[in-house]
Structures are given as C-alpha cells and as structure tokens.
C-alpha atoms as a PDB file:
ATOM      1  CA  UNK A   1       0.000   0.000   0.000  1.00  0.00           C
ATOM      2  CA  UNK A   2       1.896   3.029  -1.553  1.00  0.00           C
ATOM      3  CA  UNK A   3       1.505   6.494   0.815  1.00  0.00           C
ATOM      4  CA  UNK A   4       1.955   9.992  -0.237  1.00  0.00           C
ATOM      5  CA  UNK A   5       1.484  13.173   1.343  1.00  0.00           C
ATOM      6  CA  UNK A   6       0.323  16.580  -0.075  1.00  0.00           C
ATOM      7  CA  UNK A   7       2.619  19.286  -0.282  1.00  0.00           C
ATOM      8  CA  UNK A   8       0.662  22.460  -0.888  1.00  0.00           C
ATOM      9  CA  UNK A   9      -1.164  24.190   1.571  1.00  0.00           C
ATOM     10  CA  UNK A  10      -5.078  22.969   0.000  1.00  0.00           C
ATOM     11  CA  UNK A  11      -5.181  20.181  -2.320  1.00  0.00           C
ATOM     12  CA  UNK A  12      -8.215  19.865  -4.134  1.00  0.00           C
ATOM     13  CA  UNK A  13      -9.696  16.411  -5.327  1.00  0.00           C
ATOM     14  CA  UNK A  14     -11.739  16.301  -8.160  1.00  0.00           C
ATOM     15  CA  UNK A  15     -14.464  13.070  -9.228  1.00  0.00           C
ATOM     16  CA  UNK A  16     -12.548  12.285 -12.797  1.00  0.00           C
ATOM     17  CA  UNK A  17      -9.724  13.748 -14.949  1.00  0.00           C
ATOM     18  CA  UNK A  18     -11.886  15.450 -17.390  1.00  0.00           C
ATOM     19  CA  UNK A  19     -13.846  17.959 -14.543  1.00  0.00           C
ATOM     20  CA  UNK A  20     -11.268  20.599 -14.496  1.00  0.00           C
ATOM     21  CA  UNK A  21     -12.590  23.599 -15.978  1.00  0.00           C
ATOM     22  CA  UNK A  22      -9.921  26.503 -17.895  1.00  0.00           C
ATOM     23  CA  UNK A  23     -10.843  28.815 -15.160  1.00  0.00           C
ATOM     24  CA  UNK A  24      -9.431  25.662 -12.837  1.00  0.00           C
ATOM     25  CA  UNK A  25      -5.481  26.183 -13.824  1.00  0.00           C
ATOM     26  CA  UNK A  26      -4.749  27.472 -10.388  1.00  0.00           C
ATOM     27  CA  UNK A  27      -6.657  24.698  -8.519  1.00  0.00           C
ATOM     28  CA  UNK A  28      -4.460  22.630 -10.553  1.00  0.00           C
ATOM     29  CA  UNK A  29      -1.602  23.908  -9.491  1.00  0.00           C
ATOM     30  CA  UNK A  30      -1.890  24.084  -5.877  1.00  0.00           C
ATOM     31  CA  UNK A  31      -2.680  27.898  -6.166  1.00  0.00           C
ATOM     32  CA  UNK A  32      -6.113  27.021  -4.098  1.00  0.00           C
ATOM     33  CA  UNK A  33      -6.499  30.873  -2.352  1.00  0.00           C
ATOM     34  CA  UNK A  34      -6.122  32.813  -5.850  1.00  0.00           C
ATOM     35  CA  UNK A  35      -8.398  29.740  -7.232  1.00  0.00           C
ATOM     36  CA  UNK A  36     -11.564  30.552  -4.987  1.00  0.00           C
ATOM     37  CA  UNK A  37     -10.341  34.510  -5.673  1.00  0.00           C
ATOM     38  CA  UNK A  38     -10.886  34.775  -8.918  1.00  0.00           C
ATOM     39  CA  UNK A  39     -14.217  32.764  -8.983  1.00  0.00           C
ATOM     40  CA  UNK A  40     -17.633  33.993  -9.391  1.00  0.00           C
ATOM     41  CA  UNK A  41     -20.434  32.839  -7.745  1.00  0.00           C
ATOM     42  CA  UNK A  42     -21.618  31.414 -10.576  1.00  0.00           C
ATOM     43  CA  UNK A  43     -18.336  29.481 -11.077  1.00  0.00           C
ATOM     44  CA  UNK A  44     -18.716  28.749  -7.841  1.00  0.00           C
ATOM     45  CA  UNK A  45     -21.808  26.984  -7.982  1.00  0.00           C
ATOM     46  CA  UNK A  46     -21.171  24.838 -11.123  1.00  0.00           C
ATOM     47  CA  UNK A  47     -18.542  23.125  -8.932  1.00  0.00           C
ATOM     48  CA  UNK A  48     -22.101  21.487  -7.077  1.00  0.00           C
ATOM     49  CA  UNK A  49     -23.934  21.303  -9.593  1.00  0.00           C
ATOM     50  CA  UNK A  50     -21.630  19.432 -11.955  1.00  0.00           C
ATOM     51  CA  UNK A  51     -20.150  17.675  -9.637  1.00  0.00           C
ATOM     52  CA  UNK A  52     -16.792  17.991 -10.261  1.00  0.00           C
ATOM     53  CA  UNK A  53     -15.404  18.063  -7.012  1.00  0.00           C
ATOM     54  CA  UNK A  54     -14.992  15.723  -3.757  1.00  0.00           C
ATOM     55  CA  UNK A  55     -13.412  17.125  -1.176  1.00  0.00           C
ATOM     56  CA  UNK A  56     -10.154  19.166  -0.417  1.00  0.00           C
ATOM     57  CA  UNK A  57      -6.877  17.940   1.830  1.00  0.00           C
ATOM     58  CA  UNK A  58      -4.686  20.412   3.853  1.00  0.00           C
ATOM     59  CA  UNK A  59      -0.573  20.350   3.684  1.00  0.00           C
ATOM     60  CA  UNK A  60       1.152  16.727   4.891  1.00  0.00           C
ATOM     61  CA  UNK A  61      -2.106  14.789   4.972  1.00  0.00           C
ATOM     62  CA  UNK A  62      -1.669  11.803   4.316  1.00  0.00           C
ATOM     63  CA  UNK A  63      -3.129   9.888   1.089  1.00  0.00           C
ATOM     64  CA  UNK A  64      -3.145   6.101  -0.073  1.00  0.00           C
ATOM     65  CA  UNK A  65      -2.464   5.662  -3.802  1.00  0.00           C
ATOM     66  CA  UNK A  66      -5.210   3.610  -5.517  1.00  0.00           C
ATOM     67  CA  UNK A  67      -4.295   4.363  -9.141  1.00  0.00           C
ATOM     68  CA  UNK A  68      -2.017   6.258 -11.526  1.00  0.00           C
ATOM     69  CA  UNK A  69      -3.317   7.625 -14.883  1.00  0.00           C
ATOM     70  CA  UNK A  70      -0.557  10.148 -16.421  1.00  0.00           C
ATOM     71  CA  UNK A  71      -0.165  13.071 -14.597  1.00  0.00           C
ATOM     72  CA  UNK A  72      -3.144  12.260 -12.471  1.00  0.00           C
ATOM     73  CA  UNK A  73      -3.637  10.146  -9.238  1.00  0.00           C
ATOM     74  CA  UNK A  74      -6.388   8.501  -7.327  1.00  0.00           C
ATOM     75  CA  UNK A  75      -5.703   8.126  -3.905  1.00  0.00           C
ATOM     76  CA  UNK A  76      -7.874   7.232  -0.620  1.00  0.00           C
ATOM     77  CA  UNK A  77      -7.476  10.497   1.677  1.00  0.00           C
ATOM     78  CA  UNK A  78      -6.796   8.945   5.257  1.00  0.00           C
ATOM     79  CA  UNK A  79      -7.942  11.582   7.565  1.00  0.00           C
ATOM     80  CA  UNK A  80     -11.253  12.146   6.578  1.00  0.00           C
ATOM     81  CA  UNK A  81     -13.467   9.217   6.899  1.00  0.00           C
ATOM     82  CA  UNK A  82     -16.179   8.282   4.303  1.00  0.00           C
ATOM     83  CA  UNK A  83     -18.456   4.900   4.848  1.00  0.00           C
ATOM     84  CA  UNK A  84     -18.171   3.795   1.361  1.00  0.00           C
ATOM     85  CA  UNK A  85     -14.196   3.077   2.345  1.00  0.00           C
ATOM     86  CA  UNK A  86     -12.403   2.735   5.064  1.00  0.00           C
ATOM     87  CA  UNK A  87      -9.268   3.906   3.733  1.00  0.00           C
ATOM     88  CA  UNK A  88     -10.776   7.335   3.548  1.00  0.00           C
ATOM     89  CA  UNK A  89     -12.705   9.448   0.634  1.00  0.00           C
ATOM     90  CA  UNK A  90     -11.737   8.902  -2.870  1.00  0.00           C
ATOM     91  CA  UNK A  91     -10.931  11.499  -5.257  1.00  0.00           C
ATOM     92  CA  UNK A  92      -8.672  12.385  -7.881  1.00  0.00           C
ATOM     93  CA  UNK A  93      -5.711  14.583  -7.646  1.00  0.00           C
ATOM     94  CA  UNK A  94      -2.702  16.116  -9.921  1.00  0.00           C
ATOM     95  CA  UNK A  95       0.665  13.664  -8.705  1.00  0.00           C
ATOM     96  CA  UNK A  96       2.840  17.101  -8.742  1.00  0.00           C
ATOM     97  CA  UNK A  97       0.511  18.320  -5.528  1.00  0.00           C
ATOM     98  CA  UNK A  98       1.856  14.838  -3.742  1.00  0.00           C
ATOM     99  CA  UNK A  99       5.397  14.258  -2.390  1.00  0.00           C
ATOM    100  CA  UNK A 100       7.971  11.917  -4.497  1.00  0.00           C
ATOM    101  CA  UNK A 101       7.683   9.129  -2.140  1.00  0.00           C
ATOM    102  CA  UNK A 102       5.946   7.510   0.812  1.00  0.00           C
ATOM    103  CA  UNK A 103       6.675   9.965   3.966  1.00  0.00           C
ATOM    104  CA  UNK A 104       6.515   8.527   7.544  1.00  0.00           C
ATOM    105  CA  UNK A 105       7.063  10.116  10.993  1.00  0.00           C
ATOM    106  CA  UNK A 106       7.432   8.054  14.424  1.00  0.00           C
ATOM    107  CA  UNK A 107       4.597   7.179  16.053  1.00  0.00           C
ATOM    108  CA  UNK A 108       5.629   8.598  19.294  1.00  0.00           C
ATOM    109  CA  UNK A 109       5.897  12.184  17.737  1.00  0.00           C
ATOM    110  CA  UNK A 110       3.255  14.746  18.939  1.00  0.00           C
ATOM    111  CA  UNK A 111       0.668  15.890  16.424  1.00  0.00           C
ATOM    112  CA  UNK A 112      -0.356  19.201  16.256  1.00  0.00           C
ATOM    113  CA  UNK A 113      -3.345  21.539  14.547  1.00  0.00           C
ATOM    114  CA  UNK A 114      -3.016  24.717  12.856  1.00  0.00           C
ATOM    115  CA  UNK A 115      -5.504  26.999  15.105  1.00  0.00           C
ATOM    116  CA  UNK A 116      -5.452  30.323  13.226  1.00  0.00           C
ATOM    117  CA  UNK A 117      -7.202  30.591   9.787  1.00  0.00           C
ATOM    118  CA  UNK A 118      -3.974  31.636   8.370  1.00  0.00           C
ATOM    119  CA  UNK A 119       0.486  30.814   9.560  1.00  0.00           C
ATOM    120  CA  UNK A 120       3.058  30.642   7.749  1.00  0.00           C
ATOM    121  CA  UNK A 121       5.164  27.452   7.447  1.00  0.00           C
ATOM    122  CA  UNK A 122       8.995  28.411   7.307  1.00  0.00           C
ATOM    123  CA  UNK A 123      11.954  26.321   5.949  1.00  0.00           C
ATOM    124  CA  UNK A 124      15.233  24.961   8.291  1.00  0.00           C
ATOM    125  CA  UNK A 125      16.536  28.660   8.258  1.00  0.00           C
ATOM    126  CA  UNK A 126      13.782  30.121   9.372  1.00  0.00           C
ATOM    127  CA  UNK A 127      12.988  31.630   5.627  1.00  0.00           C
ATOM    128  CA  UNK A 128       8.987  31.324   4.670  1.00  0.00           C
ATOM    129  CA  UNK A 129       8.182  28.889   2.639  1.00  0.00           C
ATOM    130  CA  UNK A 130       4.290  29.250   2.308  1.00  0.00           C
ATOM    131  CA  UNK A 131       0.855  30.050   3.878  1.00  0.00           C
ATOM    132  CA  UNK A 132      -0.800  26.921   5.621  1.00  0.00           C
ATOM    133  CA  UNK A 133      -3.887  26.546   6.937  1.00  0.00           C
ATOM    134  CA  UNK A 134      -6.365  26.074  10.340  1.00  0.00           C
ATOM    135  CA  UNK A 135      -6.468  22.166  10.660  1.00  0.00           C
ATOM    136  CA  UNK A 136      -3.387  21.519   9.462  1.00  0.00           C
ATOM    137  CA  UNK A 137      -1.477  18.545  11.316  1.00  0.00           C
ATOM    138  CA  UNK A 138       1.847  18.301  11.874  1.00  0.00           C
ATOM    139  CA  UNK A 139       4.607  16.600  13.624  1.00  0.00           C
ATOM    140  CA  UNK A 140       6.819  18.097  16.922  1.00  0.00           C
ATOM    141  CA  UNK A 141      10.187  17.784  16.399  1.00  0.00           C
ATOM    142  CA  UNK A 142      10.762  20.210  19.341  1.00  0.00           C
ATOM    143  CA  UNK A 143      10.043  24.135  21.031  1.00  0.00           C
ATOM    144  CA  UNK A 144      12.781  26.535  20.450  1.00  0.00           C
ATOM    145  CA  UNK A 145      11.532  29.641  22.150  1.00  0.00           C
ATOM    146  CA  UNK A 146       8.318  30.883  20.090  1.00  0.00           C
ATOM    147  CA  UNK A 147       9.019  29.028  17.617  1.00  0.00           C
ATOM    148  CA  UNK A 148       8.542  24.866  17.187  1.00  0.00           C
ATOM    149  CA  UNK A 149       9.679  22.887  14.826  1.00  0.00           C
ATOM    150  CA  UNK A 150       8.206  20.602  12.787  1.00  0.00           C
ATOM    151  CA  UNK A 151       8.397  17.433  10.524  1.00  0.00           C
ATOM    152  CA  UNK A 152       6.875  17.858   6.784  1.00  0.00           C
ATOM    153  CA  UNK A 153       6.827  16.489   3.616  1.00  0.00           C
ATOM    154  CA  UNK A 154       9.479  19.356   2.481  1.00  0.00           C
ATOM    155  CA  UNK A 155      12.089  18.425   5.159  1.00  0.00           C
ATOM    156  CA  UNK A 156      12.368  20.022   8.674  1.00  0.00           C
ATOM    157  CA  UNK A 157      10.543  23.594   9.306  1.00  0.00           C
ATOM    158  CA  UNK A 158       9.320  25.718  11.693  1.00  0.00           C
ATOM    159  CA  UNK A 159       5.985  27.230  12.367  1.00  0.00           C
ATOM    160  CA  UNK A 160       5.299  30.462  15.378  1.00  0.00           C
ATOM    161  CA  UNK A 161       4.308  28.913  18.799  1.00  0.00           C
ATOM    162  CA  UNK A 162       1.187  30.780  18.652  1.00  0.00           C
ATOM    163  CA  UNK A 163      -0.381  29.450  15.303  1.00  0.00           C
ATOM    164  CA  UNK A 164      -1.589  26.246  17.615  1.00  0.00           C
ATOM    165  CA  UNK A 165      -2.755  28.346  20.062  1.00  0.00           C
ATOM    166  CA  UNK A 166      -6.566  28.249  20.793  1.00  0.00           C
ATOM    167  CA  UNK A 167      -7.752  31.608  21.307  1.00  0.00           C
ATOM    168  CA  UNK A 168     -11.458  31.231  21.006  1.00  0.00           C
ATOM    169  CA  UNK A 169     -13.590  31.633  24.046  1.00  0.00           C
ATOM    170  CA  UNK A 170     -15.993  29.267  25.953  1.00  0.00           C
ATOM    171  CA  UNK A 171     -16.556  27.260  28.773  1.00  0.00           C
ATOM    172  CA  UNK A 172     -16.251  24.063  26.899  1.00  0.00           C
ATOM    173  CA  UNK A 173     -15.298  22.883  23.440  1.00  0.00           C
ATOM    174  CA  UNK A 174     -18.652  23.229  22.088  1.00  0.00           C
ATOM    175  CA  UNK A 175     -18.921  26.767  22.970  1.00  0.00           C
ATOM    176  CA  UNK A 176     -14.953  27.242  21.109  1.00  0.00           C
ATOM    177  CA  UNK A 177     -16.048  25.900  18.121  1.00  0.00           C
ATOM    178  CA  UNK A 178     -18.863  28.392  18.342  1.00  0.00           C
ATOM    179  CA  UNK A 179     -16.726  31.411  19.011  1.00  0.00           C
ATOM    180  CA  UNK A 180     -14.204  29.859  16.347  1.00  0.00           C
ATOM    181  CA  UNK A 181     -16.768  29.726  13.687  1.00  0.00           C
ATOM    182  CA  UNK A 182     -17.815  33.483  13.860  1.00  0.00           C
ATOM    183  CA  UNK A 183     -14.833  34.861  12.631  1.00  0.00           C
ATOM    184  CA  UNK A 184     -15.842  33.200   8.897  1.00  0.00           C
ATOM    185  CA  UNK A 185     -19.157  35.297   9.334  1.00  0.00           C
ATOM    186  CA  UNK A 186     -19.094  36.342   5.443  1.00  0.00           C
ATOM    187  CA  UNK A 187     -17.029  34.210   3.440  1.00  0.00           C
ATOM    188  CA  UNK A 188     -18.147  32.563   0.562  1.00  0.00           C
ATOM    189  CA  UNK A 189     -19.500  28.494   0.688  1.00  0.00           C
ATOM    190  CA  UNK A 190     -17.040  26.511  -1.601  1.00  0.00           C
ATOM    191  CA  UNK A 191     -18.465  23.113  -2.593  1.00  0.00           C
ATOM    192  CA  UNK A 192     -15.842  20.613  -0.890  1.00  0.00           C
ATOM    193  CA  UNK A 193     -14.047  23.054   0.700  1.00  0.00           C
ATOM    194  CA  UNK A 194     -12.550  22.378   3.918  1.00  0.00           C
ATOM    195  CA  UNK A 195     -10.524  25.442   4.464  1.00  0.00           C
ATOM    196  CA  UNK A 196     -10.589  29.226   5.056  1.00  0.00           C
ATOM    197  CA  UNK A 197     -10.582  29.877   1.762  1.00  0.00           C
ATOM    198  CA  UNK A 198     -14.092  28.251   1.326  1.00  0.00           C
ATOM    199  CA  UNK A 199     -16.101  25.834   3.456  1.00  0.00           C
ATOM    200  CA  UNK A 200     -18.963  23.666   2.340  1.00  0.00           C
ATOM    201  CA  UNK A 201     -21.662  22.812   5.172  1.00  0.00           C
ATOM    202  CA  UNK A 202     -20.044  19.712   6.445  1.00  0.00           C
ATOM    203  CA  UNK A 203     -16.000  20.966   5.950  1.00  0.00           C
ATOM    204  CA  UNK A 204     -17.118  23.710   7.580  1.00  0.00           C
ATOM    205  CA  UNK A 205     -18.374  21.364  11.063  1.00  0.00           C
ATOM    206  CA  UNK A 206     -15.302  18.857   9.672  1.00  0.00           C
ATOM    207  CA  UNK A 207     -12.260  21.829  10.735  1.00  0.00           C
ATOM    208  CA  UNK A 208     -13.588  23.362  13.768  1.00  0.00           C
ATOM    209  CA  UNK A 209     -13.567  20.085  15.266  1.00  0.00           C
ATOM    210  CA  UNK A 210      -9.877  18.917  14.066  1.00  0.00           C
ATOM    211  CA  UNK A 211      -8.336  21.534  15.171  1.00  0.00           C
ATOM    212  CA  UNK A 212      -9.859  20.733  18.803  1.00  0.00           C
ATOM    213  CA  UNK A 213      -8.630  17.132  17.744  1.00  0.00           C
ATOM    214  CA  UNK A 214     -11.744  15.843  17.752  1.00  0.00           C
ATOM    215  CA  UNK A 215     -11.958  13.457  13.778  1.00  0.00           C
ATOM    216  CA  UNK A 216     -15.706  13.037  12.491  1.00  0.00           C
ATOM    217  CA  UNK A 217     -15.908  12.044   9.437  1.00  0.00           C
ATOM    218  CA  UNK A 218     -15.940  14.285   6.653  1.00  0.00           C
ATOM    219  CA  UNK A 219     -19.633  14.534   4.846  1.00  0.00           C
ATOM    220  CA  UNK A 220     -23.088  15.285   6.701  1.00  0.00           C
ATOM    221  CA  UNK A 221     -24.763  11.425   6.614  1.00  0.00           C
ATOM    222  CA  UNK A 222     -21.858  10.253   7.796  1.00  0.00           C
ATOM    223  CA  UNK A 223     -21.360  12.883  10.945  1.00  0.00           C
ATOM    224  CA  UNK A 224     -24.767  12.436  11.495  1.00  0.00           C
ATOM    225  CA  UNK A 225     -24.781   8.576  12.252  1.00  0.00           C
ATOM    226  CA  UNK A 226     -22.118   9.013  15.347  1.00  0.00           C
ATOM    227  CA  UNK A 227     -21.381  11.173  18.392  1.00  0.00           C
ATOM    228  CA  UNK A 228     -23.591  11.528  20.966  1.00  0.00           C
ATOM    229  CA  UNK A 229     -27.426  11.709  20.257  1.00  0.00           C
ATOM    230  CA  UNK A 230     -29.198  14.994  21.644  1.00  0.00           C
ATOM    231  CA  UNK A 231     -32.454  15.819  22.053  1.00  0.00           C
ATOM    232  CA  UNK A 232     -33.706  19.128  20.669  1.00  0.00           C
ATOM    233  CA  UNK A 233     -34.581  20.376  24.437  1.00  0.00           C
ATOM    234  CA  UNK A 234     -30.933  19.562  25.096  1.00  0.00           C
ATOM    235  CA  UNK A 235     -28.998  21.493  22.526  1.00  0.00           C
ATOM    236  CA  UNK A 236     -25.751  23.145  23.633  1.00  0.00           C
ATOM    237  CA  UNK A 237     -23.786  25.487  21.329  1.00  0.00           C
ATOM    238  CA  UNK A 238     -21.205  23.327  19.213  1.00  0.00           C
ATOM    239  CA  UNK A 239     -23.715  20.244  18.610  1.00  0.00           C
ATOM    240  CA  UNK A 240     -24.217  19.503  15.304  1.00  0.00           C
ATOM    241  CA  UNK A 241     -27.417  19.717  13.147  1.00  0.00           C
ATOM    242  CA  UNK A 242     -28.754  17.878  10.621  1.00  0.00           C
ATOM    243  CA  UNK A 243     -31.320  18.239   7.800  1.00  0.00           C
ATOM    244  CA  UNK A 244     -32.500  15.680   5.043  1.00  0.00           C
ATOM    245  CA  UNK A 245     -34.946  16.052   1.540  1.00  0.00           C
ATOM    246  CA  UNK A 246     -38.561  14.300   2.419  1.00  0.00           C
ATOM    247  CA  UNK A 247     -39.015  16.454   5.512  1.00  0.00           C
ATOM    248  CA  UNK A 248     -36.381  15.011   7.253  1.00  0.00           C
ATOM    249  CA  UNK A 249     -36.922  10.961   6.438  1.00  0.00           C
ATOM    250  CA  UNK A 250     -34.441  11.330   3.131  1.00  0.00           C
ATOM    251  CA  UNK A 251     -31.372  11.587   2.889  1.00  0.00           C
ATOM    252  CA  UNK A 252     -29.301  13.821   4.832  1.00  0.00           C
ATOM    253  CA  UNK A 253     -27.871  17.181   2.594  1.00  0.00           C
ATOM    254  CA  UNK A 254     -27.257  19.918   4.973  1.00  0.00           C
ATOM    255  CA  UNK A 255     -25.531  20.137   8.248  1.00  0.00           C
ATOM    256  CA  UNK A 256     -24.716  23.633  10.343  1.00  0.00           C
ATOM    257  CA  UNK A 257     -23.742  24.365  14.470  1.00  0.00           C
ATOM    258  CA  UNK A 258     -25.847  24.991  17.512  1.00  0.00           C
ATOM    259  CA  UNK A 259     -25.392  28.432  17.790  1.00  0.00           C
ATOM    260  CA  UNK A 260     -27.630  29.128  20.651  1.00  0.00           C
ATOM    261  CA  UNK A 261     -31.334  31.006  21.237  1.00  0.00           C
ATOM    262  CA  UNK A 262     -32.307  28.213  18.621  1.00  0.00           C
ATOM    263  CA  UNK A 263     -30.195  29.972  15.902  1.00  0.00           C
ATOM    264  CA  UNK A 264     -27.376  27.767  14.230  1.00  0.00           C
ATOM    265  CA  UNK A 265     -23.952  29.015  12.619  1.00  0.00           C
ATOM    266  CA  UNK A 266     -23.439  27.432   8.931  1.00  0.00           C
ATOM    267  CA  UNK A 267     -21.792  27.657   5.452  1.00  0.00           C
ATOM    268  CA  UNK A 268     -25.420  27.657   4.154  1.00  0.00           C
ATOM    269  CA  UNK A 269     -25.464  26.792   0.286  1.00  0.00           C
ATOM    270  CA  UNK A 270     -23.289  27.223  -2.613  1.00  0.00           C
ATOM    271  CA  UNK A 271     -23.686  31.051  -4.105  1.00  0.00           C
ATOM    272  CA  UNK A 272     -24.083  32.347  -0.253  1.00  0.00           C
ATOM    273  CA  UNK A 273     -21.775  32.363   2.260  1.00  0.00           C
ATOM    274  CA  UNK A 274     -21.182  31.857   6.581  1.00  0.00           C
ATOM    275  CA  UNK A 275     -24.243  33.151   8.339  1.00  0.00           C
ATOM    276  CA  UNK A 276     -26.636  32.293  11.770  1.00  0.00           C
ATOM    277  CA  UNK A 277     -30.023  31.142  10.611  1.00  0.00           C
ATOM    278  CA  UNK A 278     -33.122  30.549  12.804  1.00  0.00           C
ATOM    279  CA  UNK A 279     -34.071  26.945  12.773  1.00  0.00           C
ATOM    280  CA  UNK A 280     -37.518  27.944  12.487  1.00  0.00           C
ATOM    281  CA  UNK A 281     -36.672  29.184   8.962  1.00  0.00           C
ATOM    282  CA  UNK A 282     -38.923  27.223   6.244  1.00  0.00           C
ATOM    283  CA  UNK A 283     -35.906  26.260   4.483  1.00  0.00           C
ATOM    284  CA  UNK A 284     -34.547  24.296   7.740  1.00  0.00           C
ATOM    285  CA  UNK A 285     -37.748  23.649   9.809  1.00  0.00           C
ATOM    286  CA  UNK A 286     -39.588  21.168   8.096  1.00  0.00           C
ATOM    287  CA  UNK A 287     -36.327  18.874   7.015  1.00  0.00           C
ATOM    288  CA  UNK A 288     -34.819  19.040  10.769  1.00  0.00           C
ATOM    289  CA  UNK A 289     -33.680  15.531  11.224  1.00  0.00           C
ATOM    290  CA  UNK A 290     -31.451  14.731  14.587  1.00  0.00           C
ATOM    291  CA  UNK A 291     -28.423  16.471  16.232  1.00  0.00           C
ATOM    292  CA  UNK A 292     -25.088  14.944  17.498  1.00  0.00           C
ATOM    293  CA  UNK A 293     -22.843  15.749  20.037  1.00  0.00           C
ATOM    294  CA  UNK A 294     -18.744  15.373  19.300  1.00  0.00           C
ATOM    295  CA  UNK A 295     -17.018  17.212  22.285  1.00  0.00           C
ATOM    296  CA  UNK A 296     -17.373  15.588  24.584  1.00  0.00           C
END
C-alpha cells in the first residue's frame, strides 16, 4: 500500500480527470487561495452542480495511492473518513501536488493543529516557505523559544508557537467551536471546501472540530450517524445539526452548528456564504432531522 502526502497548503480532489474547468489552472496547481479569488459565484456553484469536485486535503495529509493515470492520481485520503471506504474518501488529484515518495514520521511524535485561519510554514533557516492553513497537522520535532519545529513532507521547518494556540472563548469545546466559527461570518460556501478559503456545510463542522482534535468524518450522513445523540430540548452550542430532503426521512444534505437562542452558525449553500439562521426558517424547519454531540 503506496503512501503519499500533499505538499501544498489545500489540495483539491476532483471526481474524474476530465472535470477541471480553464478557469481551474490554479486549482491545478496548488494555487487554491487565488483559485476561490478569482471565482464567481456562478463558477462557484457549477462546482455542485456538476459535480466535479470531492473534497479538499490540507498540507502533509496523508493519502493512499489507488491508481495512476498520467499526470493524475487517485488516492484514498486517510484523515477524513467516508463509509463507502475505510481507507478514507476517494478522489482524484494532480501527482505534482503529492510528495515523491511515501513519507513517515514516528509514532511517538506529537501531532499538532493549525488553530489560526492563516500561519506561515517556514523552511530549516527560518525563511517562509508558504501560507498553511487552520487544521493543518503536523509533527513536533521540538520548542525553540516561540518558535517549534516541525516534521513535513518538504524536510524540517518551523511554524510560530502561537499558530496552535486556541484563542477562542468558551466554557467548553462546544462553545470554542462556536466562538471559532464566527470569525468566517461572510465568506463565501465553496463546494468541498474544507478550508478558510471556502467551506462547504459539512467541511465547515469537519475543521472546527480537528483543530480541537476531535476526527468526524468528513460529509453530513456520515457525521450524522455518530457522536452523541441529543435531544432538541438539550442542545448546547457546538452540537451539530442535521437536515434531510422528504421532511427530514431522506437523505441527509445539509448540516450547520448549535449556535444558541435556537439559531445555528453554517456555510449555508453554494452562491451564499457563513451566516446564523433561525431553525424555524422554512428552508430548515420542516427537514430538521437529529443532532449529534462530538465534544465531549
């Protein structure tokens, strides 16, 4: 079983070869910020409704490669779990976004998350290399001062002390994820995404929780069927909630966060962007399904 790991900061994986549209160059490349940039909405939205897109992986994830098809690979994606395999979600992705070879670290190295939307990952003399993003794991090597370095698929770096630190306020984690989640208030839903740059409904519930090291798995039906069961007189902010088509006995197509004051925070639907809805809206009410508890 053949292992790579991605070495730009978002990876994007696409359903087949021939989805890639012109305007999808920088994608391609790795270039994923100036990608969602230069979208428009409407761009935006033909990545749902054609369907050319699975997910997204962050910088050093970890992939399994299933198949090579010239400059093209499909791999399994490890770290976010999808029920149709348990070697992770499937998707395609260009083989000059994945390292030369199979990259390992000990097992007894400490993991750590990216906590800030936004750090910058430097090389082995301190020089930047490039921007990396929240959820991003990574591998201790060891603290020197404020800074700590780290193991990655370019060699040995260094990222700042405080891009792992947790800022976000709240009694528990439930109420962090919260607090975390309002400072995307705003930016634009990207089908698949699982970044800043653009969040889809479940990448969006997907992030906040790795980066409180908490792994659900990556797509609403499936984060829906664990955690801990709540009932609706129950809800705490940070519990997840689900909707499905056929007033709620279909299948399951929208997720978003307890918020609070039965209000939930969500990337709501491709063309809009991070908002708090009411949950008596019509669009949400009548399609209300079950919420799930991770934190705890």
């Amino acid at each position: 079983m053949e292992t790579r790991r991605v070495i730009v900061p978002v990876a994007t994986m696409w359903t087949g070869t021939d989805k890639p549209r012109s305007i999808d160059e920088l994608a391609l490349a790795g270039e994923t910020k100036k990608w969602v940039a230069q979208m428009s909405d409407e761009q935006t939205i033909d990545l749902c409704d054609a369907k050319r897109l699975e997910t997204q992986a962050t910088f050093n994830d970890e992939v399994i490669l299933a198949h090579v098809e010239g400059s093209w690979a499909q791999v399994y994606l490890t770290s976010q779990q999808d029920d149709s395999d348990p070697r992770g979600y499937k998707g395609w992705l260009p083989l000059k976004l994945l390292s030369a070879t199979t990259v390992d670290y000990p097992a007894t190295t400490s993991r750590l998350r990216i906590a800030v939307p936004f750090t910058t990952l430097y090389d082995a003399e301190k020089q930047p290399i490039f921007e990396i993003t929240m959820g991003t794991e990574l591998s201790e090597i060891a603290v020197d001062g404020d800074w700590i370095k780290v193991a990655t698929p370019l060699g040995d770096g260094y990222i700042e002390k405080t891009s792992i630190v947790v800022t976000a306020k709240g009694d528990n984690n439930g109420a962090k994820m919260v607090d975390m989640a309002q400072q995307f208030m705003g930016l634009r839903y990207l089908w698949a995404g699982i970044s800043p740059y653009g969040f889809d409904c479940s990448g969006f519930m997907y992030t906040l929780h790795r980066v409180l090291g908490f792994d659900i798995p990556r797509d609403a039906d499936d984060q829906r069927l664990g955690g801990q069961p709540v009932a609706p007189e129950d809800l705490m902010p940070g519990d997840l909630l689900f909707f499905a088509y056929e007033h709620g006995k279909g299948y399951v197509h929208h997720v978003g966060m307890y918020y609070g004051d039965g209000r939930m925070i969500q990337s709501r639907t491709p063309g809009k962007s991070v908002d708090i809805a009411k949950l008596t809206e019509m669009r949400y009410a009548p399609e209300y399904v079950a919420a799930r508890r991770y934190w705890r």
